[in-house]
Protein backbone atom coordinates (compact mmCIF):
# COMPACT_ATOMS: atom_id res chain seq x y z
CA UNK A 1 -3.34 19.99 -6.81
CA UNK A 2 -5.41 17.66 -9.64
CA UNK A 3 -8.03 19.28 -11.76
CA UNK A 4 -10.33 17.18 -9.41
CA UNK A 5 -9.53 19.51 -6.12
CA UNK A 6 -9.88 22.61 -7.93
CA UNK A 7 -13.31 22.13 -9.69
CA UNK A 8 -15.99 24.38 -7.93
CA UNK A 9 -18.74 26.28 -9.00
CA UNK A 10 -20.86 28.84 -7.40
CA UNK A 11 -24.21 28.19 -5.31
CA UNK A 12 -27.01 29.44 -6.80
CA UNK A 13 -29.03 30.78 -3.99
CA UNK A 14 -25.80 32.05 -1.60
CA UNK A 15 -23.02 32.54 -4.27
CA UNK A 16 -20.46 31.16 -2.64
CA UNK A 17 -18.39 28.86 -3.95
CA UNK A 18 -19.30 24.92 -3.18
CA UNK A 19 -17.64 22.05 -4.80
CA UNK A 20 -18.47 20.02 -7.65
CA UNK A 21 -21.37 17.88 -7.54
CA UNK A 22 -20.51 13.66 -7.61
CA UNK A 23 -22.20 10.46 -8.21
CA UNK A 24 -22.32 9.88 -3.89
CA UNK A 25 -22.55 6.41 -4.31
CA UNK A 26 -20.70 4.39 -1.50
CA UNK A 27 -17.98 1.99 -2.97
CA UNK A 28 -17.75 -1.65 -2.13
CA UNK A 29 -15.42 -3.32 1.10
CA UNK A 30 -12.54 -4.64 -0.35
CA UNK A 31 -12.93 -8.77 0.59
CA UNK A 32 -10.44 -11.64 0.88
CA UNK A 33 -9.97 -12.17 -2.70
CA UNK A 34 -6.46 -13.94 -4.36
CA UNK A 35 -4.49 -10.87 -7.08
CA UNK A 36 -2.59 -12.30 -9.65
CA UNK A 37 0.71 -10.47 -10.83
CA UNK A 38 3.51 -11.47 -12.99
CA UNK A 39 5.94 -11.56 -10.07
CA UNK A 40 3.86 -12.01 -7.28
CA UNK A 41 0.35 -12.94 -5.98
CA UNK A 42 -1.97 -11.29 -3.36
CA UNK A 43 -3.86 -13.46 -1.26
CA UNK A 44 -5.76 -13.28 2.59
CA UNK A 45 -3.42 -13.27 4.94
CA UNK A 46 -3.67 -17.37 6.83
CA UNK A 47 -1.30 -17.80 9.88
CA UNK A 48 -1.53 -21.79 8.91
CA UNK A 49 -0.39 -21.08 5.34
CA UNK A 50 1.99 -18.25 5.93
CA UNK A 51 3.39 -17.71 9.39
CA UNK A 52 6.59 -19.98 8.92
CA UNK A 53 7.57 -18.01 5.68
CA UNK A 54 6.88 -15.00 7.00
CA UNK A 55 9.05 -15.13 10.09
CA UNK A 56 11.77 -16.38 7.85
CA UNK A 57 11.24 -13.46 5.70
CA UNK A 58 11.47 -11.12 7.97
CA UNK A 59 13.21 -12.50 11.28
CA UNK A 60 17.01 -12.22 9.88
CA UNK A 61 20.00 -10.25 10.24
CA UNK A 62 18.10 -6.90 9.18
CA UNK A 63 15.31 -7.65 11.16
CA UNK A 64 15.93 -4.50 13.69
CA UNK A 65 15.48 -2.40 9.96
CA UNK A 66 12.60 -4.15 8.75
CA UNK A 67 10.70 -3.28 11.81
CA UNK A 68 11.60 -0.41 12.57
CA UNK A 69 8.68 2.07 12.19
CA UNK A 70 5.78 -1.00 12.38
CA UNK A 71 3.94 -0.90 15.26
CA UNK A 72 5.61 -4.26 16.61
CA UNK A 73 9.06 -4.67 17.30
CA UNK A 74 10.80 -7.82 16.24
CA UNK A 75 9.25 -11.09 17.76
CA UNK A 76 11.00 -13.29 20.22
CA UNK A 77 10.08 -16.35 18.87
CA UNK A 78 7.81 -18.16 15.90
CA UNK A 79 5.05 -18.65 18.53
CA UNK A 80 4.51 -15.36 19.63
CA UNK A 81 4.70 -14.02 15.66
CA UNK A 82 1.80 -17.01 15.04
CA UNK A 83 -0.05 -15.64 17.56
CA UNK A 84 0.55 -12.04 16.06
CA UNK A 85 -0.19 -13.24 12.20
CA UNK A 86 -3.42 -15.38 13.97
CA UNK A 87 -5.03 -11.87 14.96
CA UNK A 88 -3.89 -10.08 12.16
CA UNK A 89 -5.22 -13.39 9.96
CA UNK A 90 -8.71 -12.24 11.50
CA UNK A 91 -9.20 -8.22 11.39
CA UNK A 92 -11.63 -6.75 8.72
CA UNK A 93 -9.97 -3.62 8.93
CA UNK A 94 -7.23 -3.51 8.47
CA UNK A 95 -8.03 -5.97 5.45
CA UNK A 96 -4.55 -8.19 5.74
CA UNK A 97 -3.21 -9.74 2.28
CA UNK A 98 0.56 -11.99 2.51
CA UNK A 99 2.36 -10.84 -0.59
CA UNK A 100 3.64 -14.12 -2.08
CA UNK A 101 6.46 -14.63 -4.68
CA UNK A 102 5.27 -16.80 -7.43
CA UNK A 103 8.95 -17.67 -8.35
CA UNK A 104 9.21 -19.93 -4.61
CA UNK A 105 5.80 -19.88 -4.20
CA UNK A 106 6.89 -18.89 -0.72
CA UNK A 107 4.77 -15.84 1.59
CA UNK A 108 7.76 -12.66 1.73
CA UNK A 109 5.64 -9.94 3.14
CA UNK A 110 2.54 -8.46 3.38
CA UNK A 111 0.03 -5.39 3.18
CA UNK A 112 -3.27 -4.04 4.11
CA UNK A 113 -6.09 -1.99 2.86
CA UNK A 114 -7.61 0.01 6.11
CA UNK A 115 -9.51 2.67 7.23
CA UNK A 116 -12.02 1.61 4.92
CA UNK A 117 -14.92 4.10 4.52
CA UNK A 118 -16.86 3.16 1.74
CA UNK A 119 -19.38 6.30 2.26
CA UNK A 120 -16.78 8.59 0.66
CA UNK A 121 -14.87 5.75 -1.54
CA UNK A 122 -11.58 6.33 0.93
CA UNK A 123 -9.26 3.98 1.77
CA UNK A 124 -5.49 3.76 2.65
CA UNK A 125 -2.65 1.29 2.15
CA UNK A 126 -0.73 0.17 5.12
CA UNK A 127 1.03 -2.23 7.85
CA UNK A 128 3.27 -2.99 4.97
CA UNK A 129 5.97 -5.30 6.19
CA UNK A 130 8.53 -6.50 3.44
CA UNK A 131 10.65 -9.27 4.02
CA UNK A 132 14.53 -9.64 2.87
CA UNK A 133 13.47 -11.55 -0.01
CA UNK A 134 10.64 -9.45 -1.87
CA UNK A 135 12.56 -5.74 -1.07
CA UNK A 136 14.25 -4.63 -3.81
CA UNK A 137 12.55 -6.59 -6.77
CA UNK A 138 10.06 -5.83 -9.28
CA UNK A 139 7.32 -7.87 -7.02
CA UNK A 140 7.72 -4.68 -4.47
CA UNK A 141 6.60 -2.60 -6.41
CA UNK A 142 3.93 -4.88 -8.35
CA UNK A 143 2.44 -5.53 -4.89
CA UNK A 144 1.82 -1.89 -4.67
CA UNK A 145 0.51 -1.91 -8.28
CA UNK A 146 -2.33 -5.00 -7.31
CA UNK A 147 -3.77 -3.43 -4.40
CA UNK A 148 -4.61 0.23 -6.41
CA UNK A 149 -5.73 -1.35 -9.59
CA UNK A 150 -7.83 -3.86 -7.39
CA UNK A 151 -9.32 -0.07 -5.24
CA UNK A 152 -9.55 1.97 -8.66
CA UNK A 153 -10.83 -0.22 -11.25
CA UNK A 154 -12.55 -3.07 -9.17
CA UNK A 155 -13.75 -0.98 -6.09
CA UNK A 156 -14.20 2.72 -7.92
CA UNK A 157 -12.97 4.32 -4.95
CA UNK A 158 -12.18 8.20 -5.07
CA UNK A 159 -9.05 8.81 -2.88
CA UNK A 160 -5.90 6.28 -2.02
CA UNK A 161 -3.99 6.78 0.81
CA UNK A 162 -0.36 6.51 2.34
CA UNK A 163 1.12 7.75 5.53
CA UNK A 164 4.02 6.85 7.53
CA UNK A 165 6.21 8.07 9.98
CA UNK A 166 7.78 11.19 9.06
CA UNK A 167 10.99 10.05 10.02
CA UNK A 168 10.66 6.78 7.99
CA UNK A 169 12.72 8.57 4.56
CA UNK A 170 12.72 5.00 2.95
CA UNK A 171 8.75 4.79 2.82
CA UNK A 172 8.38 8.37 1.85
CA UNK A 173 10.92 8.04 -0.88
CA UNK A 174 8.34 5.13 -1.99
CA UNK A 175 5.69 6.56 -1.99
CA UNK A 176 6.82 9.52 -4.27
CA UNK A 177 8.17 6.80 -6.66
CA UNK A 178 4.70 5.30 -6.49
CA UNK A 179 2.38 8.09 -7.31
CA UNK A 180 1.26 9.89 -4.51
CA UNK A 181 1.37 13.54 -3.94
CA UNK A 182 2.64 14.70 -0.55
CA UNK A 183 -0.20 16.31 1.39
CA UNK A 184 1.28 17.58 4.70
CA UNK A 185 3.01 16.51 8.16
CA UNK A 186 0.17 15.71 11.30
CA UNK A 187 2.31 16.48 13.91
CA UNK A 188 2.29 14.43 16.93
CA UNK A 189 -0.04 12.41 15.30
CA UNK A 190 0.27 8.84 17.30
CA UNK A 191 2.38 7.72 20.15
CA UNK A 192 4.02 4.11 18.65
CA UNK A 193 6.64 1.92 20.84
CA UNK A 194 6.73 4.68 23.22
CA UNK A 195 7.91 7.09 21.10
CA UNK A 196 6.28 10.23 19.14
CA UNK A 197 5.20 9.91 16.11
CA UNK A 198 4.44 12.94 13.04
CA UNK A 199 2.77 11.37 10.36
CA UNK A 200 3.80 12.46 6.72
CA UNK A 201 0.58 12.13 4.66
CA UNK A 202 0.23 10.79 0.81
CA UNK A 203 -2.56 10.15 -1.50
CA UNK A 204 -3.58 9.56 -5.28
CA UNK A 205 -7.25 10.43 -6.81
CA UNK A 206 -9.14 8.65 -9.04
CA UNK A 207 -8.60 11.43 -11.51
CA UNK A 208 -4.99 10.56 -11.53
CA UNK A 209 -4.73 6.98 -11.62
CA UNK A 210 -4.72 6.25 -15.68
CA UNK A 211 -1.09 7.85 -15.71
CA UNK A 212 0.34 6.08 -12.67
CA UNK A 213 -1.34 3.08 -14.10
CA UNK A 214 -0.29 3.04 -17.62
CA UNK A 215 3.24 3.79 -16.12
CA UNK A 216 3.55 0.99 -13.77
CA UNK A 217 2.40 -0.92 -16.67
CA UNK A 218 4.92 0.13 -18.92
CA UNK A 219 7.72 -0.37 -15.80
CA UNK A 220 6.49 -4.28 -15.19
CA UNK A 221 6.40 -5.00 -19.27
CA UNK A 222 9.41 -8.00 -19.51
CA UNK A 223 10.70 -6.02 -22.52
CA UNK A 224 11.60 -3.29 -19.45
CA UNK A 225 14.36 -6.32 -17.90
CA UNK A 226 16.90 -7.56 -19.40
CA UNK A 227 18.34 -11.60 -19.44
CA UNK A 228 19.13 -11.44 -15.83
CA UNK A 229 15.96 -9.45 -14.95
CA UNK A 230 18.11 -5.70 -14.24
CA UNK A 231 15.30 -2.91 -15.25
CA UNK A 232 16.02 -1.53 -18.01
CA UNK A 233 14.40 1.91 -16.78
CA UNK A 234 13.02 2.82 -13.33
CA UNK A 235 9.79 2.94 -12.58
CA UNK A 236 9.97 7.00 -12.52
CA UNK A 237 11.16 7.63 -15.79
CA UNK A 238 7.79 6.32 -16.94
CA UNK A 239 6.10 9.01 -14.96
């Protein structure tokens, strides 16, 4: 638990304990904006621009693993995933952003920001869908590394979220390695593809973003890869 959750302080006409008082301002919506990184780039998701790459990306040998605990199960075809990037192209929440890699200048996944509820600056990461080509690079984790900065220190929301399926090890193992603190299981939380679904739940604070943002800083800096761009140290050793 941060020093953030534990603050309280007593009422002064009952005594009991009530929590800290906050600036209640509401935050901003996130909006289709274009997030520069070193490896990739962050821009709203367009089925005209990015559909082709995407299906590429993500339509391959491994495409029964890349899907796997997304909502959708691989697509038969590019025209029904056109039609599936068309609506997602449209939604305003979840806020849909194509991850691209600057290197190919080619779309290789993408990301949302949903749930938005600007009342109590809250707001959660998901529908993250990376393709062959972006997992296991240092844009994977710089995509990550956009979309908080962009919530913290543009937005000045509060509270960051990450769930998945429980079962999902890989994007639990992530999110550790990202920052977030494990908060609990919901059990039978959602029914998805006809199967149950316990949700494992994840989240950073405000109060804890400087160190997980000075560390995946310090994990991007080119002086962390050497000539043929192998990290030097992993992103947790910074932590």
């Amino acid at each position: 638990m941060s020093a953030n959750n534990s603050v309280s302080v007593p009422d002064p006409i009952s005594g009991l304990l009530i929590g800290k008082e906050l600036d209640a301002h509401p935050a901003p919506r996130p909006e289709r904006v274009v997030i520069e990184g070193q490896y990739v780039r962050l821009e709203p998701l367009d089925s005209a621009k990015h559909t082709d790459n995407l299906f590429a990306a993500s339509h391959g040998p491994d495409k029964d693993v890349i899907w796997q605990y997304l909502f959708e199960p691989p697509f038969e075809d590019l025209a029904a995933f056109r039609a599936h990037i068309e609506r997602k192209s449209a939604s305003e929440d979840p806020l849909f952003y194509a991850i691209i890699d600057k290197a190919s200048g080619k779309a290789v996944g993408y990301e949302t920001l949903m749930r938005i509820d600007t009342v109590h600056r809250v707001i959660e990461v998901g529908n993250i869908m990376y393709g062959s080509p972006l997992q296991k690079t240092p844009g994977a984790i710089e995509a990550q590394y956009l979309l908080m900065r962009y919530i913290f220190d543009t937005l000045g929301y509060r509270r960051y979220e990450w769930k998945c399926n429980a079962l999902n090890e890989p994007s639990r193992r992530a999110a550790v390695r990202f920052g977030f603190s494990f908060e609990g299981i919901f059990r039978q939380h959602m029914m998805v593809r006809g199967r149950n679904r316990d949700t494992a739940w994840y989240s950073i604070l405000d109060s804890e973003w400087s160190k997980q943002k000075a560390a995946f800083e310090a994990w991007l800096s080119p002086s962390n890869f050497d000539t043929s761009g192998q990290q030097k140290r992993r992103l947790s050793e910074f932590k």
